[in-house]
PDB file of N, CA and C in Angstrom:
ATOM      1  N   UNK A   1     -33.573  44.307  19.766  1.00  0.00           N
ATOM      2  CA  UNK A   1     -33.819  42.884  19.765  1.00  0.00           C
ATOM      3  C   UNK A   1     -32.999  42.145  20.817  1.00  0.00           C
ATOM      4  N   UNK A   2     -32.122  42.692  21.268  1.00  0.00           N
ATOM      5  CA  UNK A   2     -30.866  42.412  22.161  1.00  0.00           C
ATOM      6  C   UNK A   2     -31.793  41.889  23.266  1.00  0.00           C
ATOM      7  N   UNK A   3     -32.490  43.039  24.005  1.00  0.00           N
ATOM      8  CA  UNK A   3     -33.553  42.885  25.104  1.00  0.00           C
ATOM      9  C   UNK A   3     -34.061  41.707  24.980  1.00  0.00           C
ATOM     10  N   UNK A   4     -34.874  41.591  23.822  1.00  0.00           N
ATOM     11  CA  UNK A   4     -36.027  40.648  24.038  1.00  0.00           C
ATOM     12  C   UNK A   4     -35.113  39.308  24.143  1.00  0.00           C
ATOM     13  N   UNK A   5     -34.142  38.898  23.424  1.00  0.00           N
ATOM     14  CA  UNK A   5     -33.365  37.509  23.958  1.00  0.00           C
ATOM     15  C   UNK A   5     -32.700  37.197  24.909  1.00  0.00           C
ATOM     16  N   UNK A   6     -32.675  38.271  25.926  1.00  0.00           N
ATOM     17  CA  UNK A   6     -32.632  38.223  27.310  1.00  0.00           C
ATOM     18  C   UNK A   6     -33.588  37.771  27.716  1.00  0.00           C
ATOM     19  N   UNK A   7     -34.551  37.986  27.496  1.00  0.00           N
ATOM     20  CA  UNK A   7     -36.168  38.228  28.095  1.00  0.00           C
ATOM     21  C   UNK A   7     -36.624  37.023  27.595  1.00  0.00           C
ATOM     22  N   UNK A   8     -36.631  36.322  26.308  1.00  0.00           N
ATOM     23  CA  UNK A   8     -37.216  35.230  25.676  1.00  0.00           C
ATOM     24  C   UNK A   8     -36.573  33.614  26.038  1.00  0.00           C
ATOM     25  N   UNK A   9     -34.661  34.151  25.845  1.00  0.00           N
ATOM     26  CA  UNK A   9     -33.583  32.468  26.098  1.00  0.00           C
ATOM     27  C   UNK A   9     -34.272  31.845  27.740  1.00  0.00           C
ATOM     28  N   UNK A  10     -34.074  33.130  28.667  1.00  0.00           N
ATOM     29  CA  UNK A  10     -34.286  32.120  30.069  1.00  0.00           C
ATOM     30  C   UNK A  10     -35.546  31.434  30.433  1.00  0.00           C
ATOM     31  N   UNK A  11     -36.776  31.859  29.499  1.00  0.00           N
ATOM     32  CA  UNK A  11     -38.030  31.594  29.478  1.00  0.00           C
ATOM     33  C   UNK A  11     -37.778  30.296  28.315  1.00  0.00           C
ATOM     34  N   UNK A  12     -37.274  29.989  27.814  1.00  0.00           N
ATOM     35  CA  UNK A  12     -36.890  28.745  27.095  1.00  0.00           C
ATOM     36  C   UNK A  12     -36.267  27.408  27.117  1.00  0.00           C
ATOM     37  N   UNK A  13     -35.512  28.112  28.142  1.00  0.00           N
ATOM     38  CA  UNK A  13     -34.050  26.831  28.537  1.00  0.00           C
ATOM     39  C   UNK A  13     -34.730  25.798  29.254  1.00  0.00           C
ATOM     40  N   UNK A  14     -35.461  25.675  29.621  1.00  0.00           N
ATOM     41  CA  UNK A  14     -36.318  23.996  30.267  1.00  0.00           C
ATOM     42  C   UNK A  14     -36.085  23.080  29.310  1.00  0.00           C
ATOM     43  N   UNK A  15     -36.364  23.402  27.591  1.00  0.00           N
ATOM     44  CA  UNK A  15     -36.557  22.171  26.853  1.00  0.00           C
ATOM     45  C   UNK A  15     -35.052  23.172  25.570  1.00  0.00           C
ATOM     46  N   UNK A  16     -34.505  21.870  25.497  1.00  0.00           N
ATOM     47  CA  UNK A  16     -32.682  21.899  25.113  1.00  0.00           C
ATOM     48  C   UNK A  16     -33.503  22.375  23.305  1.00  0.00           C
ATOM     49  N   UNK A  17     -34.207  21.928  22.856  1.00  0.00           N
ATOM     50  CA  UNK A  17     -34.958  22.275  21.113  1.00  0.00           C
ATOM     51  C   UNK A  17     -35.376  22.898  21.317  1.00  0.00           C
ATOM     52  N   UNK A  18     -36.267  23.618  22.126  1.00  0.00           N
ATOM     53  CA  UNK A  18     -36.865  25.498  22.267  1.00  0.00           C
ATOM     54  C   UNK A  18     -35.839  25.912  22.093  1.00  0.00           C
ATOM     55  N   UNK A  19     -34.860  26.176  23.195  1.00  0.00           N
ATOM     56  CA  UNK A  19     -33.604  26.764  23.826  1.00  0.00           C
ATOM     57  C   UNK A  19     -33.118  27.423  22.090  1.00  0.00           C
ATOM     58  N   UNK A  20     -32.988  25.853  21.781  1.00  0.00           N
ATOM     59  CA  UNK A  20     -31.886  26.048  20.311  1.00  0.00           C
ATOM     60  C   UNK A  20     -32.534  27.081  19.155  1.00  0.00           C
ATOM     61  N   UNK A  21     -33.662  26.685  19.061  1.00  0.00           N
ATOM     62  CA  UNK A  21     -34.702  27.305  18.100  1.00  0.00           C
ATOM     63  C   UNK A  21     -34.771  28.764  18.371  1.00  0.00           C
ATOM     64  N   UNK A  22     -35.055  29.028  19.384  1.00  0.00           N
ATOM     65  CA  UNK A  22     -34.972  30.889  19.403  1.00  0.00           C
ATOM     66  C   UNK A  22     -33.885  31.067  19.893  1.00  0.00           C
ATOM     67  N   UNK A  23     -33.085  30.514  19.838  1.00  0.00           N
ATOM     68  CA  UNK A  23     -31.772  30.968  19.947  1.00  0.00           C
ATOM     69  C   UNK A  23     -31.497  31.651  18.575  1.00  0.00           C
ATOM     70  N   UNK A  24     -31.783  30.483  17.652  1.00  0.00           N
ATOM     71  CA  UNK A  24     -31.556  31.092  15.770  1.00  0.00           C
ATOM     72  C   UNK A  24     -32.035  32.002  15.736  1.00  0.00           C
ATOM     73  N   UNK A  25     -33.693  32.128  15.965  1.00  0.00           N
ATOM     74  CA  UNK A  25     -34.329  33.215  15.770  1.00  0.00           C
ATOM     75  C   UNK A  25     -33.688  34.502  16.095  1.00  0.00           C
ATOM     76  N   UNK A  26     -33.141  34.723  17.440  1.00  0.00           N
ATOM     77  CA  UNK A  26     -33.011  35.549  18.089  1.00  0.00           C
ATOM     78  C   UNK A  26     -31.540  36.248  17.344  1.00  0.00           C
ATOM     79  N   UNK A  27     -30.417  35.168  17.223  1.00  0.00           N
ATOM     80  CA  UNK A  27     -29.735  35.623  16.311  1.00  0.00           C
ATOM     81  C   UNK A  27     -29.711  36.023  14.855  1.00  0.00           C
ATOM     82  N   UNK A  28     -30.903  35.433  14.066  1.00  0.00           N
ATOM     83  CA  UNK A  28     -31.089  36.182  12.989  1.00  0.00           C
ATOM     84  C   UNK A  28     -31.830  37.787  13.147  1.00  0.00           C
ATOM     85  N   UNK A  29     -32.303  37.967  14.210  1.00  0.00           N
ATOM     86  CA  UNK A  29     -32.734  39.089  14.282  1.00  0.00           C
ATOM     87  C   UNK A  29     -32.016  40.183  14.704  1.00  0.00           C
ATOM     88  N   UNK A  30     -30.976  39.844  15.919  1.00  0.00           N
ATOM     89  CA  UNK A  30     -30.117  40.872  16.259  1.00  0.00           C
ATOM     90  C   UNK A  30     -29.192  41.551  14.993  1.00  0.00           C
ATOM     91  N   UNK A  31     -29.406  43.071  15.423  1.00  0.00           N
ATOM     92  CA  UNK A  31     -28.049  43.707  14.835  1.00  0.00           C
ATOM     93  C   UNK A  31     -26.947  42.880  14.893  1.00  0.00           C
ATOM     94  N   UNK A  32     -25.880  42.600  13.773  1.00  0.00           N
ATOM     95  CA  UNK A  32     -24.626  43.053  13.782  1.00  0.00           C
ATOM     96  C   UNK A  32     -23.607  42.983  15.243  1.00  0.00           C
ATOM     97  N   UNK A  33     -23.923  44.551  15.479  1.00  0.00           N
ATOM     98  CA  UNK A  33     -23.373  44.624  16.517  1.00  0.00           C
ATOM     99  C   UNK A  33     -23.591  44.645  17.717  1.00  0.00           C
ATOM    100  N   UNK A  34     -24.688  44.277  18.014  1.00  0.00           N
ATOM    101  CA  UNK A  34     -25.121  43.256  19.405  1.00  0.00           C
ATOM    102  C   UNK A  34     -24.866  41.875  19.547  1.00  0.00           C
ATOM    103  N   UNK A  35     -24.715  41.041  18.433  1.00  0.00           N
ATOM    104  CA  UNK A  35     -24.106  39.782  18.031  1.00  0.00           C
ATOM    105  C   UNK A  35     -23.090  39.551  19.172  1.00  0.00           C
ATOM    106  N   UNK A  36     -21.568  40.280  19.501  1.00  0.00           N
ATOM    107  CA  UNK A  36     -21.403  40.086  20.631  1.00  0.00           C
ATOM    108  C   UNK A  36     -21.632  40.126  21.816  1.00  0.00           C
ATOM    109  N   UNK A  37     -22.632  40.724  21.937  1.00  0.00           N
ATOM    110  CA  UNK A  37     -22.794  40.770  23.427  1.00  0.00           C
ATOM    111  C   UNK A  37     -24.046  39.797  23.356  1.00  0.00           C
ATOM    112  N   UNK A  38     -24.903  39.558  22.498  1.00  0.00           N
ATOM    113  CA  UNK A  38     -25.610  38.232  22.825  1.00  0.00           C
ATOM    114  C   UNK A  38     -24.624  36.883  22.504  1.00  0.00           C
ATOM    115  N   UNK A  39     -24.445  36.992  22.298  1.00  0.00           N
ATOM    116  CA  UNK A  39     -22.779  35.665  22.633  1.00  0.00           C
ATOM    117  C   UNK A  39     -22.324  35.991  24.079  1.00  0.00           C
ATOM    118  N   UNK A  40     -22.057  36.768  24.260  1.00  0.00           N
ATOM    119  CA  UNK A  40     -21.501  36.579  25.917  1.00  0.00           C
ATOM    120  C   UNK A  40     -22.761  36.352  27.204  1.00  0.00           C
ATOM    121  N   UNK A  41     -24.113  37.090  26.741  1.00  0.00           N
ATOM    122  CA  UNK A  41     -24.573  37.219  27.896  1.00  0.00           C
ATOM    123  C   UNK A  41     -25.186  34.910  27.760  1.00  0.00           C
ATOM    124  N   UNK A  42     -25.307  34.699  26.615  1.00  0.00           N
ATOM    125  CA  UNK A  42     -25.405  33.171  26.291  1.00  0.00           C
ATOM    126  C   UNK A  42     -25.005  32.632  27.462  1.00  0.00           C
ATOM    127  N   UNK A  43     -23.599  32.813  26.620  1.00  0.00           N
ATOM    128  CA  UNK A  43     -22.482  32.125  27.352  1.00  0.00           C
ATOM    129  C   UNK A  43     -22.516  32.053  28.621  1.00  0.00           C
ATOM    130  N   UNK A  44     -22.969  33.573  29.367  1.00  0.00           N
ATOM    131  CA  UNK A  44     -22.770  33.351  30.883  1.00  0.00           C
ATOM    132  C   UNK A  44     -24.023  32.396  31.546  1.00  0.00           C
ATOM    133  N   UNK A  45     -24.927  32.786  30.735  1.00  0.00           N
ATOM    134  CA  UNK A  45     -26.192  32.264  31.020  1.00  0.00           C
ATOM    135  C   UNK A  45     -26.417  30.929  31.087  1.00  0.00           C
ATOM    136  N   UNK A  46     -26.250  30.214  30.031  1.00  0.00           N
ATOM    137  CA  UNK A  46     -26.231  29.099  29.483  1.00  0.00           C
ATOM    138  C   UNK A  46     -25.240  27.760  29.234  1.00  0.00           C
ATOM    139  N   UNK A  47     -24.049  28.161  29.414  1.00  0.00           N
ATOM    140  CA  UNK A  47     -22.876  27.085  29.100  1.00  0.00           C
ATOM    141  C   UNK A  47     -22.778  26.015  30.146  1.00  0.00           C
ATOM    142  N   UNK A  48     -23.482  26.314  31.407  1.00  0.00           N
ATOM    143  CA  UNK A  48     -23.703  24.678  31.791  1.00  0.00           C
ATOM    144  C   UNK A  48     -24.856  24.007  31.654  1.00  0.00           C
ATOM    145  N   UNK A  49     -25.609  24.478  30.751  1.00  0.00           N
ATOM    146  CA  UNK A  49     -26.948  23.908  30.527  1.00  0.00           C
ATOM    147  C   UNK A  49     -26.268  23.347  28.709  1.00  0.00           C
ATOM    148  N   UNK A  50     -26.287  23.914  28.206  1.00  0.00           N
ATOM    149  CA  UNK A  50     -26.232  23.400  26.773  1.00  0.00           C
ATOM    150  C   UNK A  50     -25.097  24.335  25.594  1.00  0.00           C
ATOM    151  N   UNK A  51     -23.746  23.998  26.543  1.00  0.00           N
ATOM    152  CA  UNK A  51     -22.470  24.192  25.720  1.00  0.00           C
ATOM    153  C   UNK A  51     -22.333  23.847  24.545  1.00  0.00           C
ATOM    154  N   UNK A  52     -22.909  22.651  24.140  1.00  0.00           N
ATOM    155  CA  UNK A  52     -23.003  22.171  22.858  1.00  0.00           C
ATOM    156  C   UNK A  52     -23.674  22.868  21.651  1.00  0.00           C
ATOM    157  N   UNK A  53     -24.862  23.747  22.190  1.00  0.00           N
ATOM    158  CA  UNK A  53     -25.676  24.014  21.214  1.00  0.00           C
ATOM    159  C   UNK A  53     -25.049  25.346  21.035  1.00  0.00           C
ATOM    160  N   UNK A  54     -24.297  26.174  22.377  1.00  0.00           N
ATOM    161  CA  UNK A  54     -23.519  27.276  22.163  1.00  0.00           C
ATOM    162  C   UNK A  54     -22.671  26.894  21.115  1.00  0.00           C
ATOM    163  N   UNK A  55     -21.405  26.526  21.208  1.00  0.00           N
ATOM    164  CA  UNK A  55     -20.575  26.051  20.432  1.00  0.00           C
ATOM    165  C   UNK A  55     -21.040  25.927  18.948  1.00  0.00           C
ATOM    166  N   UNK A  56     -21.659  25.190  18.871  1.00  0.00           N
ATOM    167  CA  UNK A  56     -22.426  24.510  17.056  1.00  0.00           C
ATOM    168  C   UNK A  56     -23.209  26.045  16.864  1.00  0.00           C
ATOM    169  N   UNK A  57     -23.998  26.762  17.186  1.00  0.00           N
ATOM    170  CA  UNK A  57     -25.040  27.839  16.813  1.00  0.00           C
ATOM    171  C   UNK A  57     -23.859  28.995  16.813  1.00  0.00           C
ATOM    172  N   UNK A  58     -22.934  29.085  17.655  1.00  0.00           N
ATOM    173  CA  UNK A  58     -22.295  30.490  17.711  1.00  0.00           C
ATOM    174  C   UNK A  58     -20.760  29.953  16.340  1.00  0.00           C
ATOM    175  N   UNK A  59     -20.610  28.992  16.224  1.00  0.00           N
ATOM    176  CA  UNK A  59     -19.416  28.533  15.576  1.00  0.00           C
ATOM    177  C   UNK A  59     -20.335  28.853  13.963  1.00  0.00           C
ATOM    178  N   UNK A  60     -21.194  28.776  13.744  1.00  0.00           N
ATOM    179  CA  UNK A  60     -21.393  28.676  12.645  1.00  0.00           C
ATOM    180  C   UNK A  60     -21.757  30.049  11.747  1.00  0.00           C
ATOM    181  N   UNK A  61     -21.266  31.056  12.545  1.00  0.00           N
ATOM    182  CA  UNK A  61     -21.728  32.534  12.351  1.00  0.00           C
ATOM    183  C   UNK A  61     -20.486  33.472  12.530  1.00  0.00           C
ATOM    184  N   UNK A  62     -20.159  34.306  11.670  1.00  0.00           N
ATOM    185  CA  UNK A  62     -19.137  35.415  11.966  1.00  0.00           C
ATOM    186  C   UNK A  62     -19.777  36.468  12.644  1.00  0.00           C
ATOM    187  N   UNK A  63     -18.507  36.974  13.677  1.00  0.00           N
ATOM    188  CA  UNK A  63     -18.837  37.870  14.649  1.00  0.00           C
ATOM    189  C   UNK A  63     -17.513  37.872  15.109  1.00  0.00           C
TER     190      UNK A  63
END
């Protein structure tokens, strides 16, 4: 599932409520232990587009 939210977030990020929305998705679907590394590849990806929604979506989840 790791793949496909590579494949799905950058095809999303135009509109900031897609972005957020399969973002959830994408994290309810990942393993466990891909959880970190879809947090980082986010992060690299994404944190000057919508830090905020990083922050609030990744803060609200253990990992």
């Amino acid at each position: 599932m790791i793949e496909y939210a590579k494949v799905i977030l950058p095809k999303v990020s135009f509109s900031k409520d897609l972005f957020r929305k399969e973002l959830l998705k994408c994290i309810s679907w990942v393993d466990e232990s891909d959880l970190s590394e879809l947090r980082t590849f986010c992060y690299e990806n994404f944190s000057d587009m919508y830090p905020e929604i990083l922050s609030e979506v990744f803060s609200t989840i253990a990992a």
